[in-house]
Protein backbone atom coordinates (compact mmCIF):
# COMPACT_ATOMS: atom_id res chain seq x y z
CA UNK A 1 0.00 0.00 0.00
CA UNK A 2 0.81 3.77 0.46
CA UNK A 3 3.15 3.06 3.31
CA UNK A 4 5.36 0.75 1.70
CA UNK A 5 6.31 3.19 -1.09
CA UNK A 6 8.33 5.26 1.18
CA UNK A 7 10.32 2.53 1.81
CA UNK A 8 10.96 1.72 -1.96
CA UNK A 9 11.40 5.31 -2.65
CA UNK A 10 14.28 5.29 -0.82
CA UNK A 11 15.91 1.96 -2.45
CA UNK A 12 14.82 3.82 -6.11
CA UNK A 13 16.94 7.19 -4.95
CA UNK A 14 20.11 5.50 -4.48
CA UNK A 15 20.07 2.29 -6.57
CA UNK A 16 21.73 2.32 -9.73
CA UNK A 17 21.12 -1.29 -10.73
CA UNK A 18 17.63 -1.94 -10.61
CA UNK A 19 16.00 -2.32 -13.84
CA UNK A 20 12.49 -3.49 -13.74
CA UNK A 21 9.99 -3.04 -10.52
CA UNK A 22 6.66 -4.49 -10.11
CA UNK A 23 4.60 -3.06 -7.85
CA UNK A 24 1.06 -4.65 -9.28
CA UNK A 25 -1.82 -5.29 -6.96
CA UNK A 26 -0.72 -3.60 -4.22
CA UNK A 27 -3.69 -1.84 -3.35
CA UNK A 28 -1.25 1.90 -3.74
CA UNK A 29 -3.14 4.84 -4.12
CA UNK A 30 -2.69 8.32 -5.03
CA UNK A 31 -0.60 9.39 -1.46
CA UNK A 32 1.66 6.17 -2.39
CA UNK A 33 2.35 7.45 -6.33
CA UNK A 34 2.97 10.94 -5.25
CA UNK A 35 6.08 8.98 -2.33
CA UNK A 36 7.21 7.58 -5.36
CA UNK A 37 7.18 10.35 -7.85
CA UNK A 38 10.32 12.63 -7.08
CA UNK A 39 12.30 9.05 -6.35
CA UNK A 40 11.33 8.46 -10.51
CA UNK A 41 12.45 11.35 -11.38
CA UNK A 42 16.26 10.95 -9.66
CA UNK A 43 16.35 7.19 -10.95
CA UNK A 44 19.00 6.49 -13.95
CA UNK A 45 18.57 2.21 -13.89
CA UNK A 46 14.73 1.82 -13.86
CA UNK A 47 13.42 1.00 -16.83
CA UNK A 48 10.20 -1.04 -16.26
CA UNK A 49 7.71 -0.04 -14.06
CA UNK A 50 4.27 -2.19 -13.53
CA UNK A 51 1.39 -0.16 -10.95
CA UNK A 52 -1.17 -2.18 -12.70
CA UNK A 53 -4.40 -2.87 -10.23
CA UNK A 54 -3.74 -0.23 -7.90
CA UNK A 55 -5.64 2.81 -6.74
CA UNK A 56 -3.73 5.41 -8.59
CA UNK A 57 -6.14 8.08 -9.55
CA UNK A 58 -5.83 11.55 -11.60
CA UNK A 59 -3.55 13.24 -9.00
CA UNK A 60 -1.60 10.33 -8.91
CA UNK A 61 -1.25 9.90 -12.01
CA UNK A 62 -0.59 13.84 -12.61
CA UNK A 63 2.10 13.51 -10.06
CA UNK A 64 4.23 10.55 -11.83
CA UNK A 65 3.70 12.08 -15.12
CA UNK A 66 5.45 15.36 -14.32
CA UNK A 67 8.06 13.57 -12.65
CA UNK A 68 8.92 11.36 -15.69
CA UNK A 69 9.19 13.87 -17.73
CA UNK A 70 12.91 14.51 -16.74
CA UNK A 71 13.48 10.70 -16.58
CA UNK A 72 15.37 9.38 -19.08
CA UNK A 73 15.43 5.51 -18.09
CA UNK A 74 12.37 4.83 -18.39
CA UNK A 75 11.11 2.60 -21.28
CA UNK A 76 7.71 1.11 -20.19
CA UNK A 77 4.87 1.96 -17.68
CA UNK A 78 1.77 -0.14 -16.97
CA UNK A 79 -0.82 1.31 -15.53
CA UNK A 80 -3.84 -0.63 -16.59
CA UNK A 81 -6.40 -1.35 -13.66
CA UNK A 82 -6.52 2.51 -12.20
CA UNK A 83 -8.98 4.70 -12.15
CA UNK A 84 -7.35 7.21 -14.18
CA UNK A 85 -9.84 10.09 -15.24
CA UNK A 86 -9.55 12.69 -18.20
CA UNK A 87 -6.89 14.71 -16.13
CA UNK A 88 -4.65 11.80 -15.55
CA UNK A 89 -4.53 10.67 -19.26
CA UNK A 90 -3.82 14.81 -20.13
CA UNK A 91 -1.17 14.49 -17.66
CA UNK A 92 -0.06 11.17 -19.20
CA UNK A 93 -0.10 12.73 -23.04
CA UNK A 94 1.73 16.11 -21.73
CA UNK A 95 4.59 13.40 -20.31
CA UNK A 96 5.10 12.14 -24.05
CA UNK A 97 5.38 15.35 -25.30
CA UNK A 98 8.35 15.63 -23.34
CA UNK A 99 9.59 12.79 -22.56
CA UNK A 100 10.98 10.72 -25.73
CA UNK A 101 12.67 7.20 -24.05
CA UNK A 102 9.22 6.01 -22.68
CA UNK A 103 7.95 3.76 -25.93
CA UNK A 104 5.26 2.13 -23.92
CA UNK A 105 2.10 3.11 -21.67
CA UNK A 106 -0.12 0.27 -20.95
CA UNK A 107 -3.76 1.49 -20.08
CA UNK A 108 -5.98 -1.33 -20.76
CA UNK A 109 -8.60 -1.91 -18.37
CA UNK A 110 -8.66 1.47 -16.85
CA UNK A 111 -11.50 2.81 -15.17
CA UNK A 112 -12.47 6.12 -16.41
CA UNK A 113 -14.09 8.21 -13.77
């Protein structure tokens, strides 16, 4: 949940070898992408990230989006399974305007609120 991704936030500062995180399922909402956020956007080894089935709504979404867009490890993001709204999928469009090493943004499933 939320309270676990300050924990992982700090492994994602520091670590320069981690390449692919799943974090599916974990019931993490909004509070737990926003922890997470400003760790993304210092990370040079991630390149997979999976928050598929979570609880990640617009302002979550909003707040990984703008930090992404200075990441430039990041290949593939999987968000399917949130309830991502109009603003979230703005935010998510306004991150691939800028950002050109993500190739992939899975958002099958999502419930549009």
């Amino acid at each position: 949940g939320d309270e676990g991704c300050e924990a992982i936030a700090v492994v994602l500062e520091s670590n320069s070898c981690l390449k692919r995180l799943y974090l599916g399922n974990n019931q993490i909402g909004s509070i737990g992408a926003q922890t997470l956020a400003p760790a993304l956007e210092n990370n040079r080894s991630l390149e997979k990230l999976s928050l598929e089935g979570n609880r990640i709504d617009n302002s979550g979404t909003a707040s990984l989006a703008e930090s992404l867009k200075v990441n430039h490890s990041l290949r593939f993001l999987q968000l399917y399974r949130n309830p991502i709204g109009d603003e979230g999928l703005l935010a998510l469009s306004e991150l691939l305007n800028v950002n050109t090493t993500i190739r992939v943004i899975r958002l099958r499933g999502i419930r549009v609120i």
